[in-house]
PDB file of N, CA and C in Angstrom:
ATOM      1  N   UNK A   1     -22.501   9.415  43.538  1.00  0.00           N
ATOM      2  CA  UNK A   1     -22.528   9.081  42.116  1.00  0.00           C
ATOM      3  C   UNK A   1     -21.091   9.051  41.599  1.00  0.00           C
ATOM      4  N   UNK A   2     -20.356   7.849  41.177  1.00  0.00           N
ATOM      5  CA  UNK A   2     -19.514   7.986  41.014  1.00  0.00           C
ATOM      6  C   UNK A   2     -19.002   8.768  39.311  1.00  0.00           C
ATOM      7  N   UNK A   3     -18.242   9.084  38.745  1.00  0.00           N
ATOM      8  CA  UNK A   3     -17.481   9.773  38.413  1.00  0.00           C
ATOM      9  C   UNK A   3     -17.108   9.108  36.641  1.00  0.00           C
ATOM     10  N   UNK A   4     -16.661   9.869  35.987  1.00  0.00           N
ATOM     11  CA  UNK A   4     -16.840   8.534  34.432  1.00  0.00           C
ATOM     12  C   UNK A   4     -15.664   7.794  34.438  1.00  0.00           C
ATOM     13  N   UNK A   5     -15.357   6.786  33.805  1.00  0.00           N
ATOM     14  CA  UNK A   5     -14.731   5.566  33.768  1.00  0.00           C
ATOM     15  C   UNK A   5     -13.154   5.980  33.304  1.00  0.00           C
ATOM     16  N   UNK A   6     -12.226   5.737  34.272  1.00  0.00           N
ATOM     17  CA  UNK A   6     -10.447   6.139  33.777  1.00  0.00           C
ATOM     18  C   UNK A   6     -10.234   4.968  32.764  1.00  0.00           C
ATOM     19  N   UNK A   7     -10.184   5.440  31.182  1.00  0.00           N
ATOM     20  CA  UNK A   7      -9.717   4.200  30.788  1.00  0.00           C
ATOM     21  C   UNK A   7      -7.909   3.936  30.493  1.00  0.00           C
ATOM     22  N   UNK A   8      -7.418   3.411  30.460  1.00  0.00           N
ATOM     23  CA  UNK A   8      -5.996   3.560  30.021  1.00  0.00           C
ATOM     24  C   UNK A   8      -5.889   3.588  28.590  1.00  0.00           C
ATOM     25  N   UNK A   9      -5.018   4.295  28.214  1.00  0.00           N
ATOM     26  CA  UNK A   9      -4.443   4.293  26.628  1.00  0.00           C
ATOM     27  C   UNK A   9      -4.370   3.413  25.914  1.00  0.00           C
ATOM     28  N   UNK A  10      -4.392   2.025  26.720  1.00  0.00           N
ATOM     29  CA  UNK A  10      -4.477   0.668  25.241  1.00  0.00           C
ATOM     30  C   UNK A  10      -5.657   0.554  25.404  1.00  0.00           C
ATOM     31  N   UNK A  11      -6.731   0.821  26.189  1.00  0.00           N
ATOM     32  CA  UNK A  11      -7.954   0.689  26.425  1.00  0.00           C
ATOM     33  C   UNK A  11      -8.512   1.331  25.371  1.00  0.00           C
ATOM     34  N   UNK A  12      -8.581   2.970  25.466  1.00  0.00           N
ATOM     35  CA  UNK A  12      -8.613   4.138  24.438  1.00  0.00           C
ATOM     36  C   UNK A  12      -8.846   3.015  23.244  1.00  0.00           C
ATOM     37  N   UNK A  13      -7.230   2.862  22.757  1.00  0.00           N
ATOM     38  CA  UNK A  13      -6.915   2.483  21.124  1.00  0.00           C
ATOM     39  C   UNK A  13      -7.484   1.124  21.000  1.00  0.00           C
ATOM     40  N   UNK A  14      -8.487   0.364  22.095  1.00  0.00           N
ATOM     41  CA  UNK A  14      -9.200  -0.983  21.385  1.00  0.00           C
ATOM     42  C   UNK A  14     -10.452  -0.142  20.988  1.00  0.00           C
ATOM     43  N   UNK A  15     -11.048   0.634  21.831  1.00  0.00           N
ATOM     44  CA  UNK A  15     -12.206   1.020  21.233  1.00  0.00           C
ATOM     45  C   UNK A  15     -11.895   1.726  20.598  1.00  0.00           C
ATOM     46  N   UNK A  16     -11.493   2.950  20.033  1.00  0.00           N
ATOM     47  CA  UNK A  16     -10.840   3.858  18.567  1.00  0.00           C
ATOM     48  C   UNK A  16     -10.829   2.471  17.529  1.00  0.00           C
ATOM     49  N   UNK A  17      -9.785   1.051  17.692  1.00  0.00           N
ATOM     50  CA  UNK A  17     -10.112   0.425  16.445  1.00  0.00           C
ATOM     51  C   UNK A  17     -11.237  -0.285  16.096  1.00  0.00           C
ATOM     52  N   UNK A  18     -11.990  -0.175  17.310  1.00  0.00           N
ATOM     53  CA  UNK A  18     -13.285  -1.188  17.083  1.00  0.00           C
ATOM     54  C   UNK A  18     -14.831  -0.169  16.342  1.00  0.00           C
ATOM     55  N   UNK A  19     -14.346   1.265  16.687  1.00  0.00           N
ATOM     56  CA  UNK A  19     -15.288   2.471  16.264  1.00  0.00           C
ATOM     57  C   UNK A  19     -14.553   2.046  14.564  1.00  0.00           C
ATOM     58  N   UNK A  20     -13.632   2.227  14.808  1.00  0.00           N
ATOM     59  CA  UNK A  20     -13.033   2.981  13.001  1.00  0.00           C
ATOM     60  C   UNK A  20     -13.542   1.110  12.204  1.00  0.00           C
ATOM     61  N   UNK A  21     -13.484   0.515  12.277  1.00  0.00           N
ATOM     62  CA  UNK A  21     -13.550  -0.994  11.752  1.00  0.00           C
ATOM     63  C   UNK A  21     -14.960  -1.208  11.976  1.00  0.00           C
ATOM     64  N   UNK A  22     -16.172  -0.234  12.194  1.00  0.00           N
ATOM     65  CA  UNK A  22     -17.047  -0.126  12.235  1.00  0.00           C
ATOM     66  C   UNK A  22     -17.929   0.789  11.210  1.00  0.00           C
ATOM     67  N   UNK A  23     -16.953   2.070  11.187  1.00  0.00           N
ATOM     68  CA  UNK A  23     -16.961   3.485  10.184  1.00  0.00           C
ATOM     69  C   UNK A  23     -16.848   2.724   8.943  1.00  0.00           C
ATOM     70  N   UNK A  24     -15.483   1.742   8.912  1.00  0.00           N
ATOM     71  CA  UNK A  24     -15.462   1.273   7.738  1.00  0.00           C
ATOM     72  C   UNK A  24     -16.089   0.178   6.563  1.00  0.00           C
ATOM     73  N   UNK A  25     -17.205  -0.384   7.981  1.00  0.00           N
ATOM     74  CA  UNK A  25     -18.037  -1.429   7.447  1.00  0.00           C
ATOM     75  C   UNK A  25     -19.308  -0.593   6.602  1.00  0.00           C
ATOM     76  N   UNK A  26     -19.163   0.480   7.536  1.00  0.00           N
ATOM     77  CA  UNK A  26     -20.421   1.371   6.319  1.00  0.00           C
ATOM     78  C   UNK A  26     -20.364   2.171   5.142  1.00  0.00           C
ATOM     79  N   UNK A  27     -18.768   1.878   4.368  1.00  0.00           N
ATOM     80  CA  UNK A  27     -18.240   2.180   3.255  1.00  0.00           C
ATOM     81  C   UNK A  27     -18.728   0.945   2.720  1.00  0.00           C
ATOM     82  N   UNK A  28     -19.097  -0.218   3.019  1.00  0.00           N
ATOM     83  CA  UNK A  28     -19.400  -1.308   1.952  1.00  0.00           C
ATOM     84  C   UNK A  28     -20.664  -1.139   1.619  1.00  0.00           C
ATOM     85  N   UNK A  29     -21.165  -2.198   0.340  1.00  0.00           N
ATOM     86  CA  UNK A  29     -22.449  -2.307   0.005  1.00  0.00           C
ATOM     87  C   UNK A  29     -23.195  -2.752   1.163  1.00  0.00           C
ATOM     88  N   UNK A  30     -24.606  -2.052   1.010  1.00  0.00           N
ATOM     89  CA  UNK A  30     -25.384  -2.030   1.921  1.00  0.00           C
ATOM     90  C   UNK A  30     -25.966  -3.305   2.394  1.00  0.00           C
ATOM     91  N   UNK A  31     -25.986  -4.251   1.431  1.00  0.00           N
ATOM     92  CA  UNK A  31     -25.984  -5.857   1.712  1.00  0.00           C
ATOM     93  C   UNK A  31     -25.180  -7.086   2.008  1.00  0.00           C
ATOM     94  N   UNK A  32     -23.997  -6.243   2.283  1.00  0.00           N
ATOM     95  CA  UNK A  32     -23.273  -7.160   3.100  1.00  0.00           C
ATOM     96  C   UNK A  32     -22.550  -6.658   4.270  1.00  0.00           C
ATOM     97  N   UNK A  33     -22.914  -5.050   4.577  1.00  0.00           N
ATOM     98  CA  UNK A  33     -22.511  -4.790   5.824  1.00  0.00           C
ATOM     99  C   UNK A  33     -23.384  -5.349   7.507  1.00  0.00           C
ATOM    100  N   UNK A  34     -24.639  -6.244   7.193  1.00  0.00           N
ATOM    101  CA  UNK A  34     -24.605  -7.316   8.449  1.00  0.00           C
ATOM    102  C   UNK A  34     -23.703  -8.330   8.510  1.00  0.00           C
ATOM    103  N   UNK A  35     -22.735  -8.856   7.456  1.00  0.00           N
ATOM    104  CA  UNK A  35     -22.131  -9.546   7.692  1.00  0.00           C
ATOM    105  C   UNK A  35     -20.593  -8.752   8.118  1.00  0.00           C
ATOM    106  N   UNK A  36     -20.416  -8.094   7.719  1.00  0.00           N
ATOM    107  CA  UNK A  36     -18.810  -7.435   8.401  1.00  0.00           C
ATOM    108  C   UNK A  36     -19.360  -6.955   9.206  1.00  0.00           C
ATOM    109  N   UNK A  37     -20.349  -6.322   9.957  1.00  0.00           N
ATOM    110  CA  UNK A  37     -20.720  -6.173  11.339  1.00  0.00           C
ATOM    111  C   UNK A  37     -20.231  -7.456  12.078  1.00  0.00           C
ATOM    112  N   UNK A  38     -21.289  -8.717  11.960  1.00  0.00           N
ATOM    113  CA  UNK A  38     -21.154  -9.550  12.460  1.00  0.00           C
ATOM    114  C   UNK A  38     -19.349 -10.221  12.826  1.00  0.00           C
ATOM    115  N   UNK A  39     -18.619  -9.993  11.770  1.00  0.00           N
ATOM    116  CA  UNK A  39     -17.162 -10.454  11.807  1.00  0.00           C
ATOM    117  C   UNK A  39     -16.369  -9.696  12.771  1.00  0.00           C
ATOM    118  N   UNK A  40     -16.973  -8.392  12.529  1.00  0.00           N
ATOM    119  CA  UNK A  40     -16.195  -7.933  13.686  1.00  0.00           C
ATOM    120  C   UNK A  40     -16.178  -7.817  14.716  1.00  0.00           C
ATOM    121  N   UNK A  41     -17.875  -7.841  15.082  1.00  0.00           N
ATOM    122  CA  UNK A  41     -18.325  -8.322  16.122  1.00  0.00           C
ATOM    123  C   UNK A  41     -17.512  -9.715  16.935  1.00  0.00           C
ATOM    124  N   UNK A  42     -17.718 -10.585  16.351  1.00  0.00           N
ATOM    125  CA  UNK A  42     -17.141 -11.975  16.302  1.00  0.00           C
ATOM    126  C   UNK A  42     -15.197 -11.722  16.456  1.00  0.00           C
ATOM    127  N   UNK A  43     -14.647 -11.365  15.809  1.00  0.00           N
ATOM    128  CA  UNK A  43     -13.179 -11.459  16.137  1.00  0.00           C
ATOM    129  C   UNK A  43     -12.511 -10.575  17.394  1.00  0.00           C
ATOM    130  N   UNK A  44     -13.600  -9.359  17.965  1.00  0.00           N
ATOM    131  CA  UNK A  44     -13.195  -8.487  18.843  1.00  0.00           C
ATOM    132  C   UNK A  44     -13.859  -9.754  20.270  1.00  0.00           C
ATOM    133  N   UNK A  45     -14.787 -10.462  20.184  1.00  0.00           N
ATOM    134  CA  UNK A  45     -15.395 -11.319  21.344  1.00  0.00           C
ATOM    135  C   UNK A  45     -14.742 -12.324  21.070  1.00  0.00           C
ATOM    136  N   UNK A  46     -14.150 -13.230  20.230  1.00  0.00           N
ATOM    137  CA  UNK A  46     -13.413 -14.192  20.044  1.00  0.00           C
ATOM    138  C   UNK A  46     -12.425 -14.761  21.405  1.00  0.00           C
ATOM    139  N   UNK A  47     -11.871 -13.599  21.823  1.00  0.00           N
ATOM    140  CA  UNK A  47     -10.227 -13.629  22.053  1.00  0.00           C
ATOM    141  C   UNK A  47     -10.643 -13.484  23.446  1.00  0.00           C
ATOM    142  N   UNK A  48     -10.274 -14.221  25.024  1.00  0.00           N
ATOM    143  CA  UNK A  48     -10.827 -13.708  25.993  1.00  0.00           C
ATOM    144  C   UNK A  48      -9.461 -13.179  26.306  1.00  0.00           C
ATOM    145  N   UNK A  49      -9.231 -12.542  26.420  1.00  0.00           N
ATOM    146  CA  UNK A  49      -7.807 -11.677  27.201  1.00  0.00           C
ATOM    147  C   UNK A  49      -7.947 -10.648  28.412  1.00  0.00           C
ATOM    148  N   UNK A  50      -7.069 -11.011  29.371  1.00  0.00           N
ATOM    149  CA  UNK A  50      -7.318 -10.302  30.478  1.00  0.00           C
ATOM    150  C   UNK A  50      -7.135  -8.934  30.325  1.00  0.00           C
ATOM    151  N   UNK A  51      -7.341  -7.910  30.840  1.00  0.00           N
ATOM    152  CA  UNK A  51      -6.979  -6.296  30.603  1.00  0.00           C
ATOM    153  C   UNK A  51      -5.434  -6.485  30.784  1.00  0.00           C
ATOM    154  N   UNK A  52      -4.611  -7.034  32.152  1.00  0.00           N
ATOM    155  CA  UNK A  52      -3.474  -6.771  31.936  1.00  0.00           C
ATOM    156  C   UNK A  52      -2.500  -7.066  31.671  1.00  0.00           C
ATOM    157  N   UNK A  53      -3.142  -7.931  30.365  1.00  0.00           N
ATOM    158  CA  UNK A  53      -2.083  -9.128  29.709  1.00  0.00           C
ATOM    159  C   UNK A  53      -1.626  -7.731  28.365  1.00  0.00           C
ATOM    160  N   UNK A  54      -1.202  -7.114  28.802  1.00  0.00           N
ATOM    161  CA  UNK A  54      -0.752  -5.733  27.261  1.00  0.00           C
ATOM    162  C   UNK A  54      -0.470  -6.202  26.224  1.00  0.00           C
ATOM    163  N   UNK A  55       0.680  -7.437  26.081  1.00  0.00           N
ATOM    164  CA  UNK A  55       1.693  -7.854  25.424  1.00  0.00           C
ATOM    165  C   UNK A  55       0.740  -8.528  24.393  1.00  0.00           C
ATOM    166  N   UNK A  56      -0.221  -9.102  24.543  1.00  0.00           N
ATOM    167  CA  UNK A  56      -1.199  -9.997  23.935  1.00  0.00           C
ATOM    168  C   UNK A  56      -2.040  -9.055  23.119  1.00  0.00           C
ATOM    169  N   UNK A  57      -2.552  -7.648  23.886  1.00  0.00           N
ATOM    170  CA  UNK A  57      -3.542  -7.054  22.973  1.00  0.00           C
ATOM    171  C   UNK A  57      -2.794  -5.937  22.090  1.00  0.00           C
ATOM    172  N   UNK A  58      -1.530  -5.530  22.753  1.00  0.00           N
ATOM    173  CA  UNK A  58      -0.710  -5.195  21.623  1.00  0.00           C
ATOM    174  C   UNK A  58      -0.420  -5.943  20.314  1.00  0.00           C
ATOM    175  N   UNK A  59      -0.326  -7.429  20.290  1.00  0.00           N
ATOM    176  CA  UNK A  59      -0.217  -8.066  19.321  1.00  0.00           C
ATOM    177  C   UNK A  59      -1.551  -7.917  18.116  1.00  0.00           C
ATOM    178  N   UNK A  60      -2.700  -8.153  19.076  1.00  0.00           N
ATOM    179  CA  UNK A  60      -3.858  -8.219  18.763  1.00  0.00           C
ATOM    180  C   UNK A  60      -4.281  -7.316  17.718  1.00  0.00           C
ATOM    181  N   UNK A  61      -3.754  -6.102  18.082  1.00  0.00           N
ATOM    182  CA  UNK A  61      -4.459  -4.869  17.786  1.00  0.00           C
ATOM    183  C   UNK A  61      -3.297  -4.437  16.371  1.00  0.00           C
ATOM    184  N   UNK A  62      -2.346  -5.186  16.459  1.00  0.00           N
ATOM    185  CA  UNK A  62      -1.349  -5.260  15.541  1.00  0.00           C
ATOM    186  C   UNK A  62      -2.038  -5.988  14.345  1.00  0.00           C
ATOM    187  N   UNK A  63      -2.455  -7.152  14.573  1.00  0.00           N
ATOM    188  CA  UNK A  63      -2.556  -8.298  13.755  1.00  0.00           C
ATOM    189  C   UNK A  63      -4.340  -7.589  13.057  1.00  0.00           C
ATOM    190  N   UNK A  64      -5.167  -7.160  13.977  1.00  0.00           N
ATOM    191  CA  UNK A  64      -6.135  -6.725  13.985  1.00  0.00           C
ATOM    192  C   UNK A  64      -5.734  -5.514  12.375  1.00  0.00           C
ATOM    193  N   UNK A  65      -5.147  -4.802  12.625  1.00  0.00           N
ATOM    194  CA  UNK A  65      -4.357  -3.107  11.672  1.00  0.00           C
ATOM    195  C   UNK A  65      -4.515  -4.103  10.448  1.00  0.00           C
ATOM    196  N   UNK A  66      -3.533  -5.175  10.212  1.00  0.00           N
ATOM    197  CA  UNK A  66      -3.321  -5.738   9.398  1.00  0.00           C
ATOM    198  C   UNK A  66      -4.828  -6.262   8.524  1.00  0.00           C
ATOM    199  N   UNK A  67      -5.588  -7.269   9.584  1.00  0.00           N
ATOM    200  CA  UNK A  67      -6.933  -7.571   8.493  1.00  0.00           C
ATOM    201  C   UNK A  67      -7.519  -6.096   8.368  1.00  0.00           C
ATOM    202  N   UNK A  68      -7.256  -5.446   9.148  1.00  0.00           N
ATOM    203  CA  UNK A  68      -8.332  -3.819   8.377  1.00  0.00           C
ATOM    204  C   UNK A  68      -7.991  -3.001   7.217  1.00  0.00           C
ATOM    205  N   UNK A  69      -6.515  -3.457   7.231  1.00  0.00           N
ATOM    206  CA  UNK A  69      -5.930  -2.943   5.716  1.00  0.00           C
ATOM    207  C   UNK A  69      -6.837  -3.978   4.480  1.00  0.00           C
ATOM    208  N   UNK A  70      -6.656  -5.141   5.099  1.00  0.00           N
ATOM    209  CA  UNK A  70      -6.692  -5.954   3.899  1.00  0.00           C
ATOM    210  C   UNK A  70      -8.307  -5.885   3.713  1.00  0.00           C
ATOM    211  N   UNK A  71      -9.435  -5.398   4.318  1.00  0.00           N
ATOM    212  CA  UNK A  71     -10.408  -5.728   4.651  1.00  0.00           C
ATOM    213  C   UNK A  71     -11.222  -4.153   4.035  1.00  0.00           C
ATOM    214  N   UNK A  72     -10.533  -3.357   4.383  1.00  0.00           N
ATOM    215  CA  UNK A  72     -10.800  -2.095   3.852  1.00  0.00           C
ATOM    216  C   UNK A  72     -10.863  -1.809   2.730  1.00  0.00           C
ATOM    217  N   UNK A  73     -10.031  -2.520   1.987  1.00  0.00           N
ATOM    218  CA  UNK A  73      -9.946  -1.831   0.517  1.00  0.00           C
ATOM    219  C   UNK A  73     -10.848  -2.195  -0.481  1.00  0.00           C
ATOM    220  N   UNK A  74     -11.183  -1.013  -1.269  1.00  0.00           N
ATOM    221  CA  UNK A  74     -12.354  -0.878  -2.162  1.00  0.00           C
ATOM    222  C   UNK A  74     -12.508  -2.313  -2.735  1.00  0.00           C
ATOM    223  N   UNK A  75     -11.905  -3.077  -3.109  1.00  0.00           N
ATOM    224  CA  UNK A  75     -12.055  -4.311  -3.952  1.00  0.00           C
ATOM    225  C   UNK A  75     -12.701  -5.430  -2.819  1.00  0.00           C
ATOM    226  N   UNK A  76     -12.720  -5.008  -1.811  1.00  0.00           N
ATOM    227  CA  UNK A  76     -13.259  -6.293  -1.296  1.00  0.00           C
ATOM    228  C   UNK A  76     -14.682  -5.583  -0.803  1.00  0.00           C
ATOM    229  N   UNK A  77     -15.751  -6.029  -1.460  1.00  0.00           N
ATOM    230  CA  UNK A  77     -17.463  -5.869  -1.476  1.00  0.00           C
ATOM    231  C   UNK A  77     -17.926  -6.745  -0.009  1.00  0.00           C
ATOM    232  N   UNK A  78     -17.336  -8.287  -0.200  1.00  0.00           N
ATOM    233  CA  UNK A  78     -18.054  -8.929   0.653  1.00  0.00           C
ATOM    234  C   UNK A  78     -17.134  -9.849   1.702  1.00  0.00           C
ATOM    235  N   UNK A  79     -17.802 -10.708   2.678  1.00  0.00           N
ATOM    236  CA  UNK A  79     -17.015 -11.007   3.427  1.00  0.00           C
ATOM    237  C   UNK A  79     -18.106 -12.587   4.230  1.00  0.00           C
ATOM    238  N   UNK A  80     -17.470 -13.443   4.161  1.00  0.00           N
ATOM    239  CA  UNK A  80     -18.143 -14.589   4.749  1.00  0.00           C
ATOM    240  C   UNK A  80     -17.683 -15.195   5.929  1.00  0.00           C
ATOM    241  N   UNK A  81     -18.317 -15.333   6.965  1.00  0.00           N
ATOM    242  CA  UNK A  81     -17.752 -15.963   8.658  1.00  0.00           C
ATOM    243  C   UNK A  81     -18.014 -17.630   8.384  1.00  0.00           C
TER     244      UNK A  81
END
């Protein structure tokens, strides 16, 4: 039986932002969090990137910080794909 899964540290911090950008979809109204599910769903499957392309999901996860700021804040209720 093998043993649980070694992930690496950028590995770690995609799923940490994909949990927290999840936490934060359930701060919205309750009728439009299938749709920021769905978006985020959608922009994390979007992108096919190899695991050891770093340089790319470092960007990613950069650019990613950025819509979660903008995406997070109390003033924005809703969200359309």
């Amino acid at each position: 039986m093998p043993g649980p899964l070694k992930r690496s540290g950028l590995q770690i911090e995609v799923i940490n932002f994909y949990r927290k950008c999840f936490r934060a979809a359930r701060e919205k109204p309750i009728e439009a969090r299938p749709r920021f599910y769905a978006f985020i769903r959608k922009e994390f499957k979007e992108h096919n990137i190899r695991k050891s392309d770093f340089a790319t999901i470092e960007y990613m996860l950069r650019k990613g910080q950025k819509q979660f700021e903008a995406y997070s804040q109390k003033g924005v209720k809703d969200i359309h794909i």
